[in-house]
PDB file of N, CA and C in Angstrom:
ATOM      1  N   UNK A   1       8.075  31.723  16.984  1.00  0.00           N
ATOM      2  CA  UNK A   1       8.495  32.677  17.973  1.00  0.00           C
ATOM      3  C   UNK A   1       7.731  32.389  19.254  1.00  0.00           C
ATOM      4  N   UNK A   2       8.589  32.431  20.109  1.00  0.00           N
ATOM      5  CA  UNK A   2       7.424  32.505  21.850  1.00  0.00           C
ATOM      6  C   UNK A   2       7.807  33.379  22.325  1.00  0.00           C
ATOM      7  N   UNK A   3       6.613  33.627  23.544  1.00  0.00           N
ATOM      8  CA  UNK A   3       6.257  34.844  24.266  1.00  0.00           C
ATOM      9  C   UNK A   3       6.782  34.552  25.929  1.00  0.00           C
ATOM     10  N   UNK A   4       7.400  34.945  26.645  1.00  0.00           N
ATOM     11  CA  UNK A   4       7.758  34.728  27.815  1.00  0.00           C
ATOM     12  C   UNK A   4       6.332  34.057  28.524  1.00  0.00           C
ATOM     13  N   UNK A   5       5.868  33.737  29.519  1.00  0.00           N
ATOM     14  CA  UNK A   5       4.770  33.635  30.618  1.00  0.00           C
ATOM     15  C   UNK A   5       5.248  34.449  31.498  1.00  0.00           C
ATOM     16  N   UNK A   6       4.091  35.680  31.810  1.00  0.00           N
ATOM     17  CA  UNK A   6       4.004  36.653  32.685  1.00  0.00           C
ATOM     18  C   UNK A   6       3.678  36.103  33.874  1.00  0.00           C
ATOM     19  N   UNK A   7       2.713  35.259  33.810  1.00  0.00           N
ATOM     20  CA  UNK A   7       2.167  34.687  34.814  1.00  0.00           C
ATOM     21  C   UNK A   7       2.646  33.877  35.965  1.00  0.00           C
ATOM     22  N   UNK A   8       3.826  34.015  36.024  1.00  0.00           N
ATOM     23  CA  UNK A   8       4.867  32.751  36.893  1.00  0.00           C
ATOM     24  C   UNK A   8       4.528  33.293  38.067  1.00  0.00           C
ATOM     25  N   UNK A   9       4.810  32.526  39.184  1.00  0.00           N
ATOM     26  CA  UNK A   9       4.530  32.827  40.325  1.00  0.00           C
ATOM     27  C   UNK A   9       5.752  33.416  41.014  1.00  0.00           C
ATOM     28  N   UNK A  10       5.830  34.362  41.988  1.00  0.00           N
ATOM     29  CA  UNK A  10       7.264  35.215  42.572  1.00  0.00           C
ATOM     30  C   UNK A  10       8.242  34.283  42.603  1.00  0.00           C
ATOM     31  N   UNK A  11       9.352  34.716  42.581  1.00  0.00           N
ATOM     32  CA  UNK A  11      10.560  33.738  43.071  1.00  0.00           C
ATOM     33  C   UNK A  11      10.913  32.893  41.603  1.00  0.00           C
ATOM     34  N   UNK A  12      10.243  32.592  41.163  1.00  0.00           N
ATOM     35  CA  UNK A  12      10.247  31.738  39.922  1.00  0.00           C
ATOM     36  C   UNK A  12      10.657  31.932  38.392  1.00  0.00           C
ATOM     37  N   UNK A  13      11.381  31.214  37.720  1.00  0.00           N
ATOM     38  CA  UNK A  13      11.140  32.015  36.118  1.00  0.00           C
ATOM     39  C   UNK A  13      10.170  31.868  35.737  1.00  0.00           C
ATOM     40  N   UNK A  14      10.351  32.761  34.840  1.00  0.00           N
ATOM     41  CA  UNK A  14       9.327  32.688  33.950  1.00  0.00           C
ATOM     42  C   UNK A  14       9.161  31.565  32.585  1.00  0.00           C
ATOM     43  N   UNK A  15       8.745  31.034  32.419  1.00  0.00           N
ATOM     44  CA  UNK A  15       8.929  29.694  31.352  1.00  0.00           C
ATOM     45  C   UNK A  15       7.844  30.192  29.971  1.00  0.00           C
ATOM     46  N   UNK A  16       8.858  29.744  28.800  1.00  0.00           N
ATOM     47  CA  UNK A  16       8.425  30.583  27.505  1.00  0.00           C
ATOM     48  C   UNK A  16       7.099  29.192  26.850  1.00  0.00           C
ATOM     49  N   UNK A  17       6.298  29.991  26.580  1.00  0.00           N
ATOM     50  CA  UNK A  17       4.859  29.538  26.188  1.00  0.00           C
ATOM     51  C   UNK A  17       4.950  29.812  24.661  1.00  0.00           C
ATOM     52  N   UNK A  18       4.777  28.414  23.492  1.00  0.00           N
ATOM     53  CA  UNK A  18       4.591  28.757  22.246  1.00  0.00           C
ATOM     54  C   UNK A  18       3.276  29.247  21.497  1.00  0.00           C
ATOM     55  N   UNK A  19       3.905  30.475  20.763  1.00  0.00           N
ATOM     56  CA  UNK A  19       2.608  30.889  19.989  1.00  0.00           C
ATOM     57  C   UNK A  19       1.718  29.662  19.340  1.00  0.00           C
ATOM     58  N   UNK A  20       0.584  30.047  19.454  1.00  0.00           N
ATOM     59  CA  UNK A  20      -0.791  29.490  18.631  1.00  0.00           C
ATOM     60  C   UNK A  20      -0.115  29.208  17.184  1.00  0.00           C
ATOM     61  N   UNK A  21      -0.027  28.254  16.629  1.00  0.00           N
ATOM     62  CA  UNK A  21       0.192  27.806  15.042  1.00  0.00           C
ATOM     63  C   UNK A  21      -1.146  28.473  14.414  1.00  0.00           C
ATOM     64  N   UNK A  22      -1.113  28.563  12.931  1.00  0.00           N
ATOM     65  CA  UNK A  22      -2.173  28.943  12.395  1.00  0.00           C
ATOM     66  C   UNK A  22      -3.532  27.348  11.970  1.00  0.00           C
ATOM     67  N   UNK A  23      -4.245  27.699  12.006  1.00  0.00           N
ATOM     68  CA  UNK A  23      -5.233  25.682  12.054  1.00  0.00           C
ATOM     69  C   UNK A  23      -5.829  25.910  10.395  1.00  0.00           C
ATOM     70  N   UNK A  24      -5.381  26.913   9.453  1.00  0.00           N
ATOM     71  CA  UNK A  24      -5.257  26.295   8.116  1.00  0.00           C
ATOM     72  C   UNK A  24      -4.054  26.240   7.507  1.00  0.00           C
ATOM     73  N   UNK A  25      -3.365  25.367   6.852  1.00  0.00           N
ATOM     74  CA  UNK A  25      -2.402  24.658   6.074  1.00  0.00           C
ATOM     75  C   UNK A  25      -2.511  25.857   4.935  1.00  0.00           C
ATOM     76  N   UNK A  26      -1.312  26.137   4.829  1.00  0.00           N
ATOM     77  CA  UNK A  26      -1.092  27.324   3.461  1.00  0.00           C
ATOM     78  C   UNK A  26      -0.782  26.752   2.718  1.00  0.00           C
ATOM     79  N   UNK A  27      -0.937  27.438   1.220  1.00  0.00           N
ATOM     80  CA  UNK A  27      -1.140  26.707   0.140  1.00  0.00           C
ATOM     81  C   UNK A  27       0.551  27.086  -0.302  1.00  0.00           C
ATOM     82  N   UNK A  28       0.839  25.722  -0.681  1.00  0.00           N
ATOM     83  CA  UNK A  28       2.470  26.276  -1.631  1.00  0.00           C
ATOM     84  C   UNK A  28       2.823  27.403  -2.923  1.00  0.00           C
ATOM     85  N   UNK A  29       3.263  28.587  -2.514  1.00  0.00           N
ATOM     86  CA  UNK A  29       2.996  29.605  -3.895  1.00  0.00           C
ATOM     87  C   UNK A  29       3.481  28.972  -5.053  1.00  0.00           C
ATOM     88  N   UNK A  30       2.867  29.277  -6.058  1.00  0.00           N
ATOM     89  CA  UNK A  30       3.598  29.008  -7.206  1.00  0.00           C
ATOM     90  C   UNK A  30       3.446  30.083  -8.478  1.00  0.00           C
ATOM     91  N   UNK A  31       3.948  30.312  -9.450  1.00  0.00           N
ATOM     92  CA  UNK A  31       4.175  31.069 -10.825  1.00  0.00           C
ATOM     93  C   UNK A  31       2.557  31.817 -10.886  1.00  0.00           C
ATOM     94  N   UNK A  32       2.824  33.391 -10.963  1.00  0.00           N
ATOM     95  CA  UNK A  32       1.841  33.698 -11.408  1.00  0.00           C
ATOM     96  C   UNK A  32       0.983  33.275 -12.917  1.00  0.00           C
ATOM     97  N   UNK A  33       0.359  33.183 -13.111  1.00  0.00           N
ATOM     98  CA  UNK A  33      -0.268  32.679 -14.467  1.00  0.00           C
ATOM     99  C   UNK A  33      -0.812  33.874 -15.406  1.00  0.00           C
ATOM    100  N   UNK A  34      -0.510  33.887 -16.727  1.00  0.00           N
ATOM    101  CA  UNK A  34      -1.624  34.957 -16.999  1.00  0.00           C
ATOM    102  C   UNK A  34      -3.085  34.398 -17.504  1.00  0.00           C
ATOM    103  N   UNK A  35      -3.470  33.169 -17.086  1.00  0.00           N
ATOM    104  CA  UNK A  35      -5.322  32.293 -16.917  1.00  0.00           C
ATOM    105  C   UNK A  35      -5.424  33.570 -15.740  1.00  0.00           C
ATOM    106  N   UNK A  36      -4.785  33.244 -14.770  1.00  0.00           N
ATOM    107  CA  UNK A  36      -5.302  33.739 -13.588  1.00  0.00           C
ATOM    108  C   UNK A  36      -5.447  35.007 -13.289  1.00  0.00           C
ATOM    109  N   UNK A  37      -4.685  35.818 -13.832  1.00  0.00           N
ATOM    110  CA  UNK A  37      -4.639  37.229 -14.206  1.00  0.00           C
ATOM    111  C   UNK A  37      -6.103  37.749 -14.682  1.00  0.00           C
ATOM    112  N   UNK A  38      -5.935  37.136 -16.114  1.00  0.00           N
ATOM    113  CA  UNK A  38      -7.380  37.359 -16.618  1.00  0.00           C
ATOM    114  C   UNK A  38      -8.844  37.122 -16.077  1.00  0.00           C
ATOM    115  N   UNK A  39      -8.702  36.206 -15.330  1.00  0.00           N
ATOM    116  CA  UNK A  39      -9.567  36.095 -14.959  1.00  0.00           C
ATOM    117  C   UNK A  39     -10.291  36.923 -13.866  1.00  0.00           C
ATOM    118  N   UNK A  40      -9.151  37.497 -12.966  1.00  0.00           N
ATOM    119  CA  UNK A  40      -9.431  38.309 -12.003  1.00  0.00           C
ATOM    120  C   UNK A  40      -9.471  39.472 -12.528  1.00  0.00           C
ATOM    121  N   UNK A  41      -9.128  39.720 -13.235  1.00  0.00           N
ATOM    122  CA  UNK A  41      -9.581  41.088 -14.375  1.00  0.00           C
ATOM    123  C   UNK A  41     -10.540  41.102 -14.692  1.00  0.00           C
ATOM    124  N   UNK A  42     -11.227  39.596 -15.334  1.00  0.00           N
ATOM    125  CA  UNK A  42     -12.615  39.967 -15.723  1.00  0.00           C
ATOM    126  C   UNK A  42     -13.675  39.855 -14.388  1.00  0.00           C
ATOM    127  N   UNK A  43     -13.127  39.339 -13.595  1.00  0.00           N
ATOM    128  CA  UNK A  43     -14.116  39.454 -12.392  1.00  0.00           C
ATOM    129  C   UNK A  43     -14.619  40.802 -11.737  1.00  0.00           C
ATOM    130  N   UNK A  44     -13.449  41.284 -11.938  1.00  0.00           N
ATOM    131  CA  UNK A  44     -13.368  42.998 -11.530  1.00  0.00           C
ATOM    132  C   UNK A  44     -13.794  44.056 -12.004  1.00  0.00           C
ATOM    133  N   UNK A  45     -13.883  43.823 -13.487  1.00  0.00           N
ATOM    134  CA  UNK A  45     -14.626  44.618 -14.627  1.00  0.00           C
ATOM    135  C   UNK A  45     -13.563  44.958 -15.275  1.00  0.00           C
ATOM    136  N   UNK A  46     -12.382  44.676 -14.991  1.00  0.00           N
ATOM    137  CA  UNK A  46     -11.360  45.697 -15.715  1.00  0.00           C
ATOM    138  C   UNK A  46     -11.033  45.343 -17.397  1.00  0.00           C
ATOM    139  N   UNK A  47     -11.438  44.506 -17.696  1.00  0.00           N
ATOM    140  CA  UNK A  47     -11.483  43.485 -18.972  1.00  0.00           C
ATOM    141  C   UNK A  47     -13.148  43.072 -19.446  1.00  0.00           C
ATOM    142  N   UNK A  48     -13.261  43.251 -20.559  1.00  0.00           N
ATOM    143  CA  UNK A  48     -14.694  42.405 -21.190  1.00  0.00           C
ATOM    144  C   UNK A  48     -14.255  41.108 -21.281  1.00  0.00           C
ATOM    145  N   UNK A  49     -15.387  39.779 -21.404  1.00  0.00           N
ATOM    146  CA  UNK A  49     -14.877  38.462 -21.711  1.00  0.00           C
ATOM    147  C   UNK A  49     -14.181  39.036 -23.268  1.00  0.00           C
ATOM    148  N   UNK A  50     -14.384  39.215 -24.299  1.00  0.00           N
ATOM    149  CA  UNK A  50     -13.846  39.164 -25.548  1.00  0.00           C
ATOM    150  C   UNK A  50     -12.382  40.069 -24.935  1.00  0.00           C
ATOM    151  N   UNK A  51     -11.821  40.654 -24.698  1.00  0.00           N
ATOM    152  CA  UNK A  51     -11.374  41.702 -24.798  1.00  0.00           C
ATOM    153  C   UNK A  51      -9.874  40.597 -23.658  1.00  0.00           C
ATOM    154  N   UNK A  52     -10.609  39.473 -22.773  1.00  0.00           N
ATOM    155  CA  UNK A  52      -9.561  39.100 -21.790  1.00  0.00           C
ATOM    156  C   UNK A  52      -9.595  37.557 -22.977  1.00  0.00           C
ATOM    157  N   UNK A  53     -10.345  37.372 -23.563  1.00  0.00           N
ATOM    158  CA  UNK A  53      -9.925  36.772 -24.669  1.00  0.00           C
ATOM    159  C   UNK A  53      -9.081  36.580 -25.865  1.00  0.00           C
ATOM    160  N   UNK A  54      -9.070  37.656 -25.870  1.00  0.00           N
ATOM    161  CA  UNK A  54      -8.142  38.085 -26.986  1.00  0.00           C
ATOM    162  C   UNK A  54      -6.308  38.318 -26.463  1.00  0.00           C
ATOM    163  N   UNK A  55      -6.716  38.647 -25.220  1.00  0.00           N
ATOM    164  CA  UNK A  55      -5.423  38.703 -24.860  1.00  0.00           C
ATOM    165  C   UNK A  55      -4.579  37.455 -24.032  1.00  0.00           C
ATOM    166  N   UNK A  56      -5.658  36.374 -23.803  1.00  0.00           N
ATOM    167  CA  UNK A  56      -5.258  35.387 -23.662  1.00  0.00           C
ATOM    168  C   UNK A  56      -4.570  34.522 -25.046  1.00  0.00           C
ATOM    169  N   UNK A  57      -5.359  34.756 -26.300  1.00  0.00           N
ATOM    170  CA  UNK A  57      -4.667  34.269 -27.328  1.00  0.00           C
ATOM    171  C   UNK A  57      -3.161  34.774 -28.017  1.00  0.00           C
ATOM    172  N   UNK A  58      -3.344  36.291 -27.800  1.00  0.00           N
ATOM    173  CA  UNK A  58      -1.738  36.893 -27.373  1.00  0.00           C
ATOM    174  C   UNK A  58      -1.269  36.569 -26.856  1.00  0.00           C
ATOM    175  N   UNK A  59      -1.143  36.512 -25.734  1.00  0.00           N
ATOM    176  CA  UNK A  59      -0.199  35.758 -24.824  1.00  0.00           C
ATOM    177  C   UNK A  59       0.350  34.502 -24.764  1.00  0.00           C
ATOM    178  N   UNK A  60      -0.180  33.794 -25.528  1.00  0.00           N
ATOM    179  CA  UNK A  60      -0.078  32.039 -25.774  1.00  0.00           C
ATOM    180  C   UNK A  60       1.177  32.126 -26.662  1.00  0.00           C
ATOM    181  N   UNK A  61       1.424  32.632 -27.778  1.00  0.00           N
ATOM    182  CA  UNK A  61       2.746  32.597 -28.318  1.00  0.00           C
ATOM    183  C   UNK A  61       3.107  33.873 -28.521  1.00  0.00           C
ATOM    184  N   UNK A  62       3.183  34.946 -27.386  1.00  0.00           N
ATOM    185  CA  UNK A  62       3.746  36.176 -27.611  1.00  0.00           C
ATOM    186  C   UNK A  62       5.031  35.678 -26.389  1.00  0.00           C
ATOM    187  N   UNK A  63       6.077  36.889 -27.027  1.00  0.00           N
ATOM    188  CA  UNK A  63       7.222  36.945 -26.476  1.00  0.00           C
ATOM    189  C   UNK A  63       7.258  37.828 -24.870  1.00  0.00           C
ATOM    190  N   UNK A  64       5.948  37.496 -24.402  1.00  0.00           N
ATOM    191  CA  UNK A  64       6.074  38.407 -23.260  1.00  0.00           C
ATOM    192  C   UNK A  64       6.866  37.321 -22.111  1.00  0.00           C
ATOM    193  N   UNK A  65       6.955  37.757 -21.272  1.00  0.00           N
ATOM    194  CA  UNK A  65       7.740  36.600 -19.925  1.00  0.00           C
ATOM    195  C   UNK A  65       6.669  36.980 -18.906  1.00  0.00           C
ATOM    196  N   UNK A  66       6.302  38.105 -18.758  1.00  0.00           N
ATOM    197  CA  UNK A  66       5.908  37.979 -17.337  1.00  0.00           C
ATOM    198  C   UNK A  66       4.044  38.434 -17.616  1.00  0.00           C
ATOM    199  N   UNK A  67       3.357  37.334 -16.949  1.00  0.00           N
ATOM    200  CA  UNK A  67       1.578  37.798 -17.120  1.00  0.00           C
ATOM    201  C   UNK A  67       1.301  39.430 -16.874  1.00  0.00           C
ATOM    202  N   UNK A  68       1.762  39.945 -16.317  1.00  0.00           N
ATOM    203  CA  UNK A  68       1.181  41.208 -15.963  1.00  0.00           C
ATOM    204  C   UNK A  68       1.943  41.882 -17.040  1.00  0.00           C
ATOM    205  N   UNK A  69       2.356  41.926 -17.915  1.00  0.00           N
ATOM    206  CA  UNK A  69       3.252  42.491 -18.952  1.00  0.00           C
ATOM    207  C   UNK A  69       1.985  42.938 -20.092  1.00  0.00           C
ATOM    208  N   UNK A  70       1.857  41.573 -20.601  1.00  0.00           N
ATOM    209  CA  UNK A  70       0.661  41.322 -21.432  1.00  0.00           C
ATOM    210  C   UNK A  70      -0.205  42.407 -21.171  1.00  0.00           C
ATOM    211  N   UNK A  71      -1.307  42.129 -20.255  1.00  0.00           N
ATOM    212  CA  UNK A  71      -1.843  43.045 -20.243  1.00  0.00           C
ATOM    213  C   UNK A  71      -1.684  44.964 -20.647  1.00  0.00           C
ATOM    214  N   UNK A  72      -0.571  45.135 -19.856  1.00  0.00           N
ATOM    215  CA  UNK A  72      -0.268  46.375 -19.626  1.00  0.00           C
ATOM    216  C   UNK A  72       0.484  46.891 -21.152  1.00  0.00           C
ATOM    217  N   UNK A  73       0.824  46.079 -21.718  1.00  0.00           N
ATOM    218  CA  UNK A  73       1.688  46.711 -23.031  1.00  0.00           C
ATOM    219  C   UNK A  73       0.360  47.004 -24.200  1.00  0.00           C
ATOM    220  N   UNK A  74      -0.241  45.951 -24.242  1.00  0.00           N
ATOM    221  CA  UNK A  74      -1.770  46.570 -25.008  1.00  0.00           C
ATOM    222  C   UNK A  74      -3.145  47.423 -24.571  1.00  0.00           C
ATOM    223  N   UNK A  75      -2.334  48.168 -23.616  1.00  0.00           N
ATOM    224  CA  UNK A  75      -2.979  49.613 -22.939  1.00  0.00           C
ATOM    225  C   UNK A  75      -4.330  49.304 -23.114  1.00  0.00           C
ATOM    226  N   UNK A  76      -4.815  48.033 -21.733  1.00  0.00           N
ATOM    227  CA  UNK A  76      -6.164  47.421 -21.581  1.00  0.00           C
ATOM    228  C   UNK A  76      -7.212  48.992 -20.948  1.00  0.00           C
ATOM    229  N   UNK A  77      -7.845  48.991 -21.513  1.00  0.00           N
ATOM    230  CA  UNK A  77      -9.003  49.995 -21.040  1.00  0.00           C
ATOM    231  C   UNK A  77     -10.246  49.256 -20.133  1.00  0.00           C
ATOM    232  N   UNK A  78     -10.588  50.259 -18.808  1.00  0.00           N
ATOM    233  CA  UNK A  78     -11.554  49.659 -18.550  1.00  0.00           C
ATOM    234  C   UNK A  78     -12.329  49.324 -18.685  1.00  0.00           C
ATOM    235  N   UNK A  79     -13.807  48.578 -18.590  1.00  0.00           N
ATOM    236  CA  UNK A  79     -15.163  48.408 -19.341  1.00  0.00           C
ATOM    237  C   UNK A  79     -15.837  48.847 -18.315  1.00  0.00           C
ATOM    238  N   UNK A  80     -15.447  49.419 -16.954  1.00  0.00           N
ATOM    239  CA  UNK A  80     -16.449  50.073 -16.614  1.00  0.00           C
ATOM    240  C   UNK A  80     -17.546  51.291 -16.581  1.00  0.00           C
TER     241      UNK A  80
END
């Protein structure tokens, strides 16, 4: 998107000036994970290691589809 230039001098157009790009490279999204889930669970406290363990081994051949499922269907309690 650009921004007009205010700055033109009378009589003159105004000539469009491009926004600033961002100077870090974004990362390509991809599939939430439930590794990654857990892990930020246990970072947070919301999970014990055993407890985000266990539900990592559930999840490996459970019929869930989506990572945040897992969790939430075995009514995770906090450890804080």
């Amino acid at each position: 998107m650009a921004t007009p230039n205010r700055n033109a001098p009378e009589g003159k157009s105004a000539s469009v000036t491009p926004l600033p790009t961002a100077a870090v490279p974004r990362r390509p999204d991809r599939k939430l994970q439930l590794d990654d889930v857990l892990k930020l669970m246990l970072a947070d406290g919301l999970v014990g290691a055993d407890q985000a363990e266990d539900l990592h081994r559930s999840g490996r051949h459970g019929r869930v589809n989506h990572p945040l499922v897992l969790p939430a269907s075995h009514s995770v309690s906090h450890s804080r």
